[in-house]
PDB file of N, CA and C in Angstrom:
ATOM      1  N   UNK A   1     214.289  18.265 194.521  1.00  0.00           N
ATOM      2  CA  UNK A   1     214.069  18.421 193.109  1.00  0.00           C
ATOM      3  C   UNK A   1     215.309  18.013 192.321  1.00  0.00           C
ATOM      4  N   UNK A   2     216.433  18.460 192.574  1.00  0.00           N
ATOM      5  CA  UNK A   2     217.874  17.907 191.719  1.00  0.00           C
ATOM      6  C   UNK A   2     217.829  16.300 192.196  1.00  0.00           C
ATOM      7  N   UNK A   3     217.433  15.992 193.354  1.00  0.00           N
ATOM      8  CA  UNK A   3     217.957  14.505 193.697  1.00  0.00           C
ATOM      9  C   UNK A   3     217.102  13.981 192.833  1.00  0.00           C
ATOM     10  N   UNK A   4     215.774  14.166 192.543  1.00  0.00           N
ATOM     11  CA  UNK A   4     215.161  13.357 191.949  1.00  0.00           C
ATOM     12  C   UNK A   4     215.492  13.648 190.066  1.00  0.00           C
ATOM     13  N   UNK A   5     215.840  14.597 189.869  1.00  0.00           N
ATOM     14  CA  UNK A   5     216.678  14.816 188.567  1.00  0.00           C
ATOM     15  C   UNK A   5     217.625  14.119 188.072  1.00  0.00           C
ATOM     16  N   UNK A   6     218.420  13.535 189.811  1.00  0.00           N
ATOM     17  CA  UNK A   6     219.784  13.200 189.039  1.00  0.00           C
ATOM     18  C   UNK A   6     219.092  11.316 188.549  1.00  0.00           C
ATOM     19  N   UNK A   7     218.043  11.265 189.691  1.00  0.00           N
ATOM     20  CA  UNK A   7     217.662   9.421 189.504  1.00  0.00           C
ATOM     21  C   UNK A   7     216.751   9.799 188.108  1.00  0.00           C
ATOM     22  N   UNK A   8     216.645  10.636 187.240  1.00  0.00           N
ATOM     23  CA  UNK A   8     215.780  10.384 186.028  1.00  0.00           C
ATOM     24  C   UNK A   8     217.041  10.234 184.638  1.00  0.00           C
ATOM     25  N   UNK A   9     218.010  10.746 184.979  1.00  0.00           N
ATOM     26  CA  UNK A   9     218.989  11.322 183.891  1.00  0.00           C
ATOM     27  C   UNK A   9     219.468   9.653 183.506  1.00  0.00           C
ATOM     28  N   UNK A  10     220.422   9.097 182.920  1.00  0.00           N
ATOM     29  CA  UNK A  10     221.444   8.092 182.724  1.00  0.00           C
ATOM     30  C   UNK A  10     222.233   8.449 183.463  1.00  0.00           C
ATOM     31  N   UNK A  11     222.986   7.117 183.099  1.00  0.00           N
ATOM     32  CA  UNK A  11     224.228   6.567 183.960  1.00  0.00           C
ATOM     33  C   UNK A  11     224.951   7.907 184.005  1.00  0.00           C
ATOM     34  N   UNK A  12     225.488   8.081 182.878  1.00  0.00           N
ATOM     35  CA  UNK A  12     226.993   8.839 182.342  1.00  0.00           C
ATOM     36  C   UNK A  12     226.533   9.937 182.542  1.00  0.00           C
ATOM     37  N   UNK A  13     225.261  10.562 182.621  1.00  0.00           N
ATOM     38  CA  UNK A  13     225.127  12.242 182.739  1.00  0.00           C
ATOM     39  C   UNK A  13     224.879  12.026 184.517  1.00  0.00           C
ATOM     40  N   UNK A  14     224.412  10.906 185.265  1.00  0.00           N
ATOM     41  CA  UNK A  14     224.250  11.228 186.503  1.00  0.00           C
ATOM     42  C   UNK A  14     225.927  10.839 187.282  1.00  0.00           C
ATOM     43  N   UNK A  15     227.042  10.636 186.518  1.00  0.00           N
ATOM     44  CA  UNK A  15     228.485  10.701 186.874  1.00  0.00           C
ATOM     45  C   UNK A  15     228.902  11.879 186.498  1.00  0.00           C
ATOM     46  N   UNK A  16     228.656  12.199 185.420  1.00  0.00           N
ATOM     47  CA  UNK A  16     229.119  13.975 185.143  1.00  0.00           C
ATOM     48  C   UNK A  16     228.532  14.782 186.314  1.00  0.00           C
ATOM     49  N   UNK A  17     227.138  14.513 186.712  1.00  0.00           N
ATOM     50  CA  UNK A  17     226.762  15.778 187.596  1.00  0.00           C
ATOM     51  C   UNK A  17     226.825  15.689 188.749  1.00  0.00           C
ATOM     52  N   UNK A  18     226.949  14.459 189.369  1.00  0.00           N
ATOM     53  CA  UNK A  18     227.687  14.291 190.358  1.00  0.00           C
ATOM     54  C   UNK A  18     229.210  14.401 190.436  1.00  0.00           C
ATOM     55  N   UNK A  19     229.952  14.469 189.632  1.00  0.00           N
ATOM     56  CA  UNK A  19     231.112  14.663 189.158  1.00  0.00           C
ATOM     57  C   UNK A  19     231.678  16.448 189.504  1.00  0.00           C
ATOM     58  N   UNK A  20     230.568  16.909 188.810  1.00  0.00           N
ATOM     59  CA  UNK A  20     231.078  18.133 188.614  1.00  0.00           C
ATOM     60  C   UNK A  20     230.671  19.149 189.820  1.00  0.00           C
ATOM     61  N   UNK A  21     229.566  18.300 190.539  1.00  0.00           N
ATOM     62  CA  UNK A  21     229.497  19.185 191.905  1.00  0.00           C
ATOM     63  C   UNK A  21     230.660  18.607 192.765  1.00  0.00           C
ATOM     64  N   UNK A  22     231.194  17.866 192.811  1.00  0.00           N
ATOM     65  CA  UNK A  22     232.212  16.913 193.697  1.00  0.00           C
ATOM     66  C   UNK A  22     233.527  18.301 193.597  1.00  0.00           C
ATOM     67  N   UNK A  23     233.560  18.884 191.786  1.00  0.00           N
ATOM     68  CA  UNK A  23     234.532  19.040 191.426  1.00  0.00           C
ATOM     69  C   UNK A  23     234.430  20.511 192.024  1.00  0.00           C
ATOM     70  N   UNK A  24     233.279  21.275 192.021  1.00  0.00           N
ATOM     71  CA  UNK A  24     233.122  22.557 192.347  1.00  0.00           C
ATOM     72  C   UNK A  24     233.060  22.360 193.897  1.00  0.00           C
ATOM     73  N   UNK A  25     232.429  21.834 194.229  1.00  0.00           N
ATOM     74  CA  UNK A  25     233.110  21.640 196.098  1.00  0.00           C
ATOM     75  C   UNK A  25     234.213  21.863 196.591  1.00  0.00           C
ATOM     76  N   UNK A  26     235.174  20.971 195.314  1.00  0.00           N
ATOM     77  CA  UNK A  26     236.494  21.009 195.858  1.00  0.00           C
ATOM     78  C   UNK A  26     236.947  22.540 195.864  1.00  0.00           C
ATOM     79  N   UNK A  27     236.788  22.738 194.484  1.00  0.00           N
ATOM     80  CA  UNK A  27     237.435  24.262 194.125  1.00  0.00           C
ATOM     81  C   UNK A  27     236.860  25.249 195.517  1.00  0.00           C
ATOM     82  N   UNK A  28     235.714  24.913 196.236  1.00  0.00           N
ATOM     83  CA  UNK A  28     235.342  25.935 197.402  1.00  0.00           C
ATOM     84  C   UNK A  28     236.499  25.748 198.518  1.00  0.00           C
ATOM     85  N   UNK A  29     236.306  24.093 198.308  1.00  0.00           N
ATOM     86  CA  UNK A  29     237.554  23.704 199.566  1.00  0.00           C
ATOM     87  C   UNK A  29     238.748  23.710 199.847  1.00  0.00           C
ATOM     88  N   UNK A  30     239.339  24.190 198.274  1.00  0.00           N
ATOM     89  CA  UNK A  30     240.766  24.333 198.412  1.00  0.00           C
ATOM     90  C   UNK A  30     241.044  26.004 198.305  1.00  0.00           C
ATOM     91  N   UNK A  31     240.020  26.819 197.476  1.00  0.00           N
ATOM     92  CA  UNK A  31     240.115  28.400 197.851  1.00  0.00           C
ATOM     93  C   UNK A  31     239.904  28.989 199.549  1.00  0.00           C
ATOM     94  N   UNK A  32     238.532  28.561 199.867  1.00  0.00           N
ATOM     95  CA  UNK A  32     238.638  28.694 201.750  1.00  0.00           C
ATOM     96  C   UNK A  32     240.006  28.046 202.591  1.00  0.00           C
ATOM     97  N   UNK A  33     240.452  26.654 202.218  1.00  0.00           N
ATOM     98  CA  UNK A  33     241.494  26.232 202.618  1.00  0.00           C
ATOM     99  C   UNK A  33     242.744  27.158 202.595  1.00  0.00           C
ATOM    100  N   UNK A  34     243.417  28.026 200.923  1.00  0.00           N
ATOM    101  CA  UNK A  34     244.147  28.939 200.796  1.00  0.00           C
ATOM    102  C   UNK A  34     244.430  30.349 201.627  1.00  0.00           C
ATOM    103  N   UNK A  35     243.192  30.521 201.782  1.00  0.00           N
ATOM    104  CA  UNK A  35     242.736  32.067 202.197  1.00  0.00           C
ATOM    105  C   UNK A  35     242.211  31.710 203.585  1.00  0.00           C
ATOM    106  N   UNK A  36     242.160  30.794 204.202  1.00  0.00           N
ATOM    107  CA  UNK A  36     241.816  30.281 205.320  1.00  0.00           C
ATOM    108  C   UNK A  36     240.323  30.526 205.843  1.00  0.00           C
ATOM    109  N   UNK A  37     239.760  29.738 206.691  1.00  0.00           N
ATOM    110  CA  UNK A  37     238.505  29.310 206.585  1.00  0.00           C
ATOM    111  C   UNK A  37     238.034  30.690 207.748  1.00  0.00           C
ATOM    112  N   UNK A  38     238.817  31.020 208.441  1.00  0.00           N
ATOM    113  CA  UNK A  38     238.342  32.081 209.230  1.00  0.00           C
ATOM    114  C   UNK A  38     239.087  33.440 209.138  1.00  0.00           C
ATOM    115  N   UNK A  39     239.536  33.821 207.436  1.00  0.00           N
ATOM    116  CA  UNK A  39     239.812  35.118 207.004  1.00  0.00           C
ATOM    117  C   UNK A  39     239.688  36.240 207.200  1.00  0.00           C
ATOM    118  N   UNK A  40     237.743  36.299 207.370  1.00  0.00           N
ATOM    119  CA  UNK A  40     237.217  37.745 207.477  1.00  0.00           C
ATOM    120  C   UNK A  40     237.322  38.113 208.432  1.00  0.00           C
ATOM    121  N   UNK A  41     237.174  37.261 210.188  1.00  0.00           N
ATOM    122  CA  UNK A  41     237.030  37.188 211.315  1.00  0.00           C
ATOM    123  C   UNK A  41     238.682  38.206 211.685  1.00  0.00           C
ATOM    124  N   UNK A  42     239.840  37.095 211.180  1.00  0.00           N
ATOM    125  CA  UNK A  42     240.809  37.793 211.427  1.00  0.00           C
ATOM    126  C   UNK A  42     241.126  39.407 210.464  1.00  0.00           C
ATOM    127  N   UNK A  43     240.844  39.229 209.657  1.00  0.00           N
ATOM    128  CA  UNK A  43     240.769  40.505 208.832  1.00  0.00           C
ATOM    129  C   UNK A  43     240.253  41.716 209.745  1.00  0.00           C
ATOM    130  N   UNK A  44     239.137  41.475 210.242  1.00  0.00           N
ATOM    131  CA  UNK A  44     237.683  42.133 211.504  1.00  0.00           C
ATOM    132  C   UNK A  44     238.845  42.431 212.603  1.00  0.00           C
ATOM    133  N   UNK A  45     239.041  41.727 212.923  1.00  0.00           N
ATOM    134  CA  UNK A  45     240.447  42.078 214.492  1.00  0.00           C
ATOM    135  C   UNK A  45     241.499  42.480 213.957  1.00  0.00           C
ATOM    136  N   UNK A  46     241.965  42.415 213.080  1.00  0.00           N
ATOM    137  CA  UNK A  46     243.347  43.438 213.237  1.00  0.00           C
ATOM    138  C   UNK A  46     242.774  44.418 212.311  1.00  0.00           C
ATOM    139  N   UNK A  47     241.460  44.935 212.112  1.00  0.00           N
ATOM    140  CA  UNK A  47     240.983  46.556 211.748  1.00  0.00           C
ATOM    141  C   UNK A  47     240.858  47.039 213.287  1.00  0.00           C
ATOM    142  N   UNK A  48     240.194  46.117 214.014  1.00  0.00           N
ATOM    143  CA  UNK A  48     239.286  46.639 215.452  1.00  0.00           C
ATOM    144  C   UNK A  48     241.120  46.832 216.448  1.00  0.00           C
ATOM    145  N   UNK A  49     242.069  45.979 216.083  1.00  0.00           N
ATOM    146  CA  UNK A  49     243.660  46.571 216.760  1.00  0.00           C
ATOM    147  C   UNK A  49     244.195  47.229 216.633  1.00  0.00           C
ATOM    148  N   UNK A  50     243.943  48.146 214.908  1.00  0.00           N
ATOM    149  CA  UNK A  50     244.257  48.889 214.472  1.00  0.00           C
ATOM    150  C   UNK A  50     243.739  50.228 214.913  1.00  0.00           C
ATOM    151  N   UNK A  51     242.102  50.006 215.291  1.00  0.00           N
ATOM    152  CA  UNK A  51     241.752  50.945 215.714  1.00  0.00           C
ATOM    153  C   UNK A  51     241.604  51.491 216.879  1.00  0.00           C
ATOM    154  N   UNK A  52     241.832  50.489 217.957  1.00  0.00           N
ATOM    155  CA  UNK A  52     242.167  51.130 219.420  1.00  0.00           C
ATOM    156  C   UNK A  52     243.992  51.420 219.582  1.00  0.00           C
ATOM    157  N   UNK A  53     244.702  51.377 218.595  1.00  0.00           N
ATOM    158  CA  UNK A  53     245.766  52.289 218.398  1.00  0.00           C
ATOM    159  C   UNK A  53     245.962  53.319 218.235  1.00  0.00           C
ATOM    160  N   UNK A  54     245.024  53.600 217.003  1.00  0.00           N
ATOM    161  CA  UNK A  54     244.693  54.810 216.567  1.00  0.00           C
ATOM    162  C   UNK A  54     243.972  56.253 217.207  1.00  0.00           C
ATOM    163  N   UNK A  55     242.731  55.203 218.122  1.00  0.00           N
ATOM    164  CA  UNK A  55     241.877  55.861 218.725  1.00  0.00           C
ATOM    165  C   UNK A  55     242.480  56.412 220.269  1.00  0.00           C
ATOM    166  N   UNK A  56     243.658  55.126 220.864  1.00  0.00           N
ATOM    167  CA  UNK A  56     244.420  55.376 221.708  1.00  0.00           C
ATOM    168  C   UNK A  56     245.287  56.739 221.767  1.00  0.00           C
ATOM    169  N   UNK A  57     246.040  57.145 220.477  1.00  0.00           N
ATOM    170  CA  UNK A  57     246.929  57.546 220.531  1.00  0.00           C
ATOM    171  C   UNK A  57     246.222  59.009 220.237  1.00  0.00           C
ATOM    172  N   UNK A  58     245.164  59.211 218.696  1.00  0.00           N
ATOM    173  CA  UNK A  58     244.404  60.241 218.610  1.00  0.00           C
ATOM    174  C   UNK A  58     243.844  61.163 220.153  1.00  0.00           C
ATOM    175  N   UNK A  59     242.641  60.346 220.791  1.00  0.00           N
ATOM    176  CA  UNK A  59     242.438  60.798 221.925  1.00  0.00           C
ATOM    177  C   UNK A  59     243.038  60.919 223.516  1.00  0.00           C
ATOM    178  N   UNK A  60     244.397  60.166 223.220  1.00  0.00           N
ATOM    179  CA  UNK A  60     244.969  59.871 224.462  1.00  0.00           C
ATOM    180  C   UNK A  60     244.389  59.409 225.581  1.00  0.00           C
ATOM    181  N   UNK A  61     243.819  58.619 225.475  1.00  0.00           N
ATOM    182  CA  UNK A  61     242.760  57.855 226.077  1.00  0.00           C
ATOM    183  C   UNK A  61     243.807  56.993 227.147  1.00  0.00           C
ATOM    184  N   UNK A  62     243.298  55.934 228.126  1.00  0.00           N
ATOM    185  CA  UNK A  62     243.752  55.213 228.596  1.00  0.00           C
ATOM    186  C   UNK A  62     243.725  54.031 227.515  1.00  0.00           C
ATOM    187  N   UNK A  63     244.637  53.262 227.199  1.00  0.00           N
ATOM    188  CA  UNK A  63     244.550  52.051 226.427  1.00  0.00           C
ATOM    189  C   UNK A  63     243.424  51.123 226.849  1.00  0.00           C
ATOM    190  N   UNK A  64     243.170  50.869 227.694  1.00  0.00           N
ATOM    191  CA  UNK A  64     242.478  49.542 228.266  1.00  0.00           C
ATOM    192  C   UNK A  64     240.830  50.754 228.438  1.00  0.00           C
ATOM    193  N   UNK A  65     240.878  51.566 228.548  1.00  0.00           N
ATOM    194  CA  UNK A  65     239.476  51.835 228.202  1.00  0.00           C
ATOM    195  C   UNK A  65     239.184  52.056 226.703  1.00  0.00           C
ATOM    196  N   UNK A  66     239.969  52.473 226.052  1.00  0.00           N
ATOM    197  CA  UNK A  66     239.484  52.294 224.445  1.00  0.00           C
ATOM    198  C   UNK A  66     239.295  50.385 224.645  1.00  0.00           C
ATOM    199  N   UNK A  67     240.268  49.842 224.758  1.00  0.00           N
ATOM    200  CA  UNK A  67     240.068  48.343 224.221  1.00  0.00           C
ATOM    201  C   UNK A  67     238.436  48.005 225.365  1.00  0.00           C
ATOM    202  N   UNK A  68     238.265  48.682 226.410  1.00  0.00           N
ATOM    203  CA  UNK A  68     237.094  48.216 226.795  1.00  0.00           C
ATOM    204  C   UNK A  68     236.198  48.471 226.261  1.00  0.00           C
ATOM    205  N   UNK A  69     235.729  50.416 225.499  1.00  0.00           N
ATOM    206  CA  UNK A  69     234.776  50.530 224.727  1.00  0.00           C
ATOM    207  C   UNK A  69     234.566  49.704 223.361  1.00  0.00           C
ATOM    208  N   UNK A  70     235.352  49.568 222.796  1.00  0.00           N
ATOM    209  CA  UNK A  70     235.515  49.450 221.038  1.00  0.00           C
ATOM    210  C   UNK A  70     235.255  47.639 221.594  1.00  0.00           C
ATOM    211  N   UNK A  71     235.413  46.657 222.211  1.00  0.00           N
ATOM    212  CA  UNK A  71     235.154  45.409 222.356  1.00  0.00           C
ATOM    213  C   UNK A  71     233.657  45.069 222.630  1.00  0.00           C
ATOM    214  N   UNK A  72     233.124  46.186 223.762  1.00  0.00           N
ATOM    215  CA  UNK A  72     231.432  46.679 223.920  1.00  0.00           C
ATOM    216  C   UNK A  72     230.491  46.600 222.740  1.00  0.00           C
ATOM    217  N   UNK A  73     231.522  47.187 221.212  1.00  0.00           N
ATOM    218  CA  UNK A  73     230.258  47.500 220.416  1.00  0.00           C
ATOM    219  C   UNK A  73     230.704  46.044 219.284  1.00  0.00           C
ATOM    220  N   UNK A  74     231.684  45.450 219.302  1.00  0.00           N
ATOM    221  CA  UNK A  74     232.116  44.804 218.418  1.00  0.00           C
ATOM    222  C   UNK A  74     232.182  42.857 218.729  1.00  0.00           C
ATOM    223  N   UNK A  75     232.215  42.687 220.382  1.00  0.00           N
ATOM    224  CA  UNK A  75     231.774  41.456 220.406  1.00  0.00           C
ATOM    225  C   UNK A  75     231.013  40.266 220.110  1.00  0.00           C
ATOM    226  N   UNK A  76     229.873  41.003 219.848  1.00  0.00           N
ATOM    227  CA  UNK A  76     228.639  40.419 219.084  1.00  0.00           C
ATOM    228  C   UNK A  76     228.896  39.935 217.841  1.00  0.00           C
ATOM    229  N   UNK A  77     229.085  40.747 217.197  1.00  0.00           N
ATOM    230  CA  UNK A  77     229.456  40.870 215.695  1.00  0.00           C
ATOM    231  C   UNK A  77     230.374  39.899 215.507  1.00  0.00           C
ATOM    232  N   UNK A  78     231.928  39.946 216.372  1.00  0.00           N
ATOM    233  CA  UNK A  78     232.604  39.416 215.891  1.00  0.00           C
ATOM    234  C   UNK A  78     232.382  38.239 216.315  1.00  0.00           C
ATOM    235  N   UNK A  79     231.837  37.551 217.401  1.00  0.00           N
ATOM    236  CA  UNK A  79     231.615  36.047 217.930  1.00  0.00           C
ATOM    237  C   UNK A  79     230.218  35.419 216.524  1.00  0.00           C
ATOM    238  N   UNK A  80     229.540  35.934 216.036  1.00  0.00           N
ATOM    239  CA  UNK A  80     228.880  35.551 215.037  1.00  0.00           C
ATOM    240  C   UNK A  80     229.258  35.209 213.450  1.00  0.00           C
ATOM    241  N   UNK A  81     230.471  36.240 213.535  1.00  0.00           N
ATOM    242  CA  UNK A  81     231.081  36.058 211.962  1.00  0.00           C
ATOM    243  C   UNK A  81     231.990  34.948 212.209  1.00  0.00           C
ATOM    244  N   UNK A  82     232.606  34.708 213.388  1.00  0.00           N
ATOM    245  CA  UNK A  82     233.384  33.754 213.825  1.00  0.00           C
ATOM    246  C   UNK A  82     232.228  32.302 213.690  1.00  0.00           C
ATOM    247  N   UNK A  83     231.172  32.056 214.416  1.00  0.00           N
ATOM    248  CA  UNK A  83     230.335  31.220 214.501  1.00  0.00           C
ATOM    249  C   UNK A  83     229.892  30.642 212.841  1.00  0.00           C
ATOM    250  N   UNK A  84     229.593  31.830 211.901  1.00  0.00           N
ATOM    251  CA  UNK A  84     229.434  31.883 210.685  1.00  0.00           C
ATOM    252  C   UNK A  84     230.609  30.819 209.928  1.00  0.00           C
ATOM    253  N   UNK A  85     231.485  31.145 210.467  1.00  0.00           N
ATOM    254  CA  UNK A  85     233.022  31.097 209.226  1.00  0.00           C
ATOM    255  C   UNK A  85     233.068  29.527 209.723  1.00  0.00           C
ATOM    256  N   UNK A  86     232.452  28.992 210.808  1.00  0.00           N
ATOM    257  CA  UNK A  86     232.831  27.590 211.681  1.00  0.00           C
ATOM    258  C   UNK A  86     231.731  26.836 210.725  1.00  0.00           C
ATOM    259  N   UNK A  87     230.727  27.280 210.903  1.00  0.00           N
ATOM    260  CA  UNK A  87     229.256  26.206 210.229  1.00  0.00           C
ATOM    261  C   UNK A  87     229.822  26.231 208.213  1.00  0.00           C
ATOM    262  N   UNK A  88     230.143  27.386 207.772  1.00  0.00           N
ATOM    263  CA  UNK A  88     230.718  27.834 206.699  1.00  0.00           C
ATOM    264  C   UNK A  88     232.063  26.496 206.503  1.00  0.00           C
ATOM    265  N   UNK A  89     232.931  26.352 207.163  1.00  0.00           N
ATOM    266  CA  UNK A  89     233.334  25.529 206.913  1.00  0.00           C
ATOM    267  C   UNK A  89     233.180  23.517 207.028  1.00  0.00           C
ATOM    268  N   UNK A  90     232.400  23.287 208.261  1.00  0.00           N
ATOM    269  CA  UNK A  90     231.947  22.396 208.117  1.00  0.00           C
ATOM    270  C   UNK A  90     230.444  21.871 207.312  1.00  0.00           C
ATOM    271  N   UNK A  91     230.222  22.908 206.399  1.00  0.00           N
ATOM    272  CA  UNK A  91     229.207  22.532 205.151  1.00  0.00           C
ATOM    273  C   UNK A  91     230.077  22.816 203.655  1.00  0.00           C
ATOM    274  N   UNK A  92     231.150  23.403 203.655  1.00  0.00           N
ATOM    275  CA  UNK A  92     232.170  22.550 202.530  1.00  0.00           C
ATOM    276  C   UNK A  92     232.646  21.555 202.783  1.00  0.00           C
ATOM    277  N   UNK A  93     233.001  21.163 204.002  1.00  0.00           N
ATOM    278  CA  UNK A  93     233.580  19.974 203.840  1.00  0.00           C
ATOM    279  C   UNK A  93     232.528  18.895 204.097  1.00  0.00           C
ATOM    280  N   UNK A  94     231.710  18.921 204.506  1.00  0.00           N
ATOM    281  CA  UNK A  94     230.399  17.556 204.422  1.00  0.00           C
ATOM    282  C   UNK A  94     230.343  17.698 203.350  1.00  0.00           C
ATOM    283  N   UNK A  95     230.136  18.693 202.469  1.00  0.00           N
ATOM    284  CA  UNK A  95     229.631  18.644 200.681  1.00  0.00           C
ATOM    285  C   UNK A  95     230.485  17.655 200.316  1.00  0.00           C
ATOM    286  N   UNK A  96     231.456  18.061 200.640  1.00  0.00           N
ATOM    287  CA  UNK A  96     232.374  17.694 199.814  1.00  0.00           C
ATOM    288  C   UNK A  96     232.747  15.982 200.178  1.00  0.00           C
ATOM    289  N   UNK A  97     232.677  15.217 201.392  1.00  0.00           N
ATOM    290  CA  UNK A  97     232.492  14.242 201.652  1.00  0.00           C
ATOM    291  C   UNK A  97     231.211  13.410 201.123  1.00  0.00           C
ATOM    292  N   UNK A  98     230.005  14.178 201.281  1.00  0.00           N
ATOM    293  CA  UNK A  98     228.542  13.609 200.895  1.00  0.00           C
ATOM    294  C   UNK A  98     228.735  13.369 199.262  1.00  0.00           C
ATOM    295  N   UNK A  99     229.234  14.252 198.488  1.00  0.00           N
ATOM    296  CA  UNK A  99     229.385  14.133 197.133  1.00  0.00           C
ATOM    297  C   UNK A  99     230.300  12.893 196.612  1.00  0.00           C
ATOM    298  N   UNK A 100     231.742  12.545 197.368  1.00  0.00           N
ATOM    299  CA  UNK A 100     232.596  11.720 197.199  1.00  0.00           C
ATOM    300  C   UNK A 100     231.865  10.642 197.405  1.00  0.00           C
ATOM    301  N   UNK A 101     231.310  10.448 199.042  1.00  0.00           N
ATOM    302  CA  UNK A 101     230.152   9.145 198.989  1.00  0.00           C
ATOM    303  C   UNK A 101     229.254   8.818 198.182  1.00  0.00           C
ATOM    304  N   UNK A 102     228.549   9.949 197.491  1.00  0.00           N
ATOM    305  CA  UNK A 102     227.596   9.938 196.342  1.00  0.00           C
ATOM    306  C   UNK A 102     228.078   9.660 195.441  1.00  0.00           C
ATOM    307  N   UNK A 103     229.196   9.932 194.647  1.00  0.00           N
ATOM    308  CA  UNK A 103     229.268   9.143 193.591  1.00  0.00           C
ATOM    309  C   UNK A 103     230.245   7.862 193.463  1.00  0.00           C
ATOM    310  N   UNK A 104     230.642   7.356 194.853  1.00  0.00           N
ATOM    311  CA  UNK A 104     231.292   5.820 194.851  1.00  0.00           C
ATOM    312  C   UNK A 104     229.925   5.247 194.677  1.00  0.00           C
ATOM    313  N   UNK A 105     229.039   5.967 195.312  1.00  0.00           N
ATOM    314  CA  UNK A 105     227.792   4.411 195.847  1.00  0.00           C
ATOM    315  C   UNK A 105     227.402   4.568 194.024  1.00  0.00           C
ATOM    316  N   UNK A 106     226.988   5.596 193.664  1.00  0.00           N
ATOM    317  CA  UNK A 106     226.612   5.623 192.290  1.00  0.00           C
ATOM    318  C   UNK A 106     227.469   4.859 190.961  1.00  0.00           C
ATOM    319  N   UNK A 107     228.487   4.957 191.302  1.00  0.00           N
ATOM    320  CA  UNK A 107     229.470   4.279 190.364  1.00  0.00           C
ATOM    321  C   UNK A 107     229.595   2.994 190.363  1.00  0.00           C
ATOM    322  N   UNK A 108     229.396   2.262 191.662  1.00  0.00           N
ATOM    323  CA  UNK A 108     229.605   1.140 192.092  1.00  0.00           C
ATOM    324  C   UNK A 108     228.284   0.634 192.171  1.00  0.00           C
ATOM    325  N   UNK A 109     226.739   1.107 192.056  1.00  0.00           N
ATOM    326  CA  UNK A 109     225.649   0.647 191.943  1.00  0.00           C
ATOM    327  C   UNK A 109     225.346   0.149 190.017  1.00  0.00           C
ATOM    328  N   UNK A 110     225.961   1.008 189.462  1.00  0.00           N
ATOM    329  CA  UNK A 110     225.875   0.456 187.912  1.00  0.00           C
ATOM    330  C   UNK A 110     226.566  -0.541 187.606  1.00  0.00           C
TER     331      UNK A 110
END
């Protein structure tokens, strides 16, 4: 529906709007780039390090069996947000390539 929007509009409004998604891509690609593309993942592990410290030292546990339980309930999770943050970043950056290609061919077709 937008693709066929952008082939009804003119020249100059179908460079603005290709323009301005190019431009909001970027702004995704250089904030994930800042804050890094796999943030939450690491954010997620040093709560879950934090907490077999805690849980270590609270219950006096053996170390390596807290890190065996607390990895039991949290592997899943974390191999998916990880998987997430990977596809997450290679669909800003195709945007952001597909858009650059989109508006050379567009610029250079008028």
């Amino acid at each position: 529906m937008i693709a066929s929007f952008t082939l009804k509009i003119d020249f100059n409004l179908q460079l603005l709007f290709i323009g301005s998604a190019w431009f909001y891509s970027l702004i995704l690609f250089i904030t994930n780039k800042l804050k890094k593309f796999n943030f939450s993942s690491e954010l997620v592990e040093q709560r879950i390090n934090n907490l077999k410290k805690s849980l270590g030292e609270f219950y006096t546990l053996e170390p390596e069996k807290v890190d065996t339980t607390i990895d039991n309930y949290v592997k899943d999770l974390l191999d998916k947000l990880k998987k997430f943050e990977i596809l997450n970043k290679y669909i800003v950056i195709g945007l952001l390539i597909f858009l650059t290609l989109l508006f050379i061919i567009v610029f250079l077709a008028k």
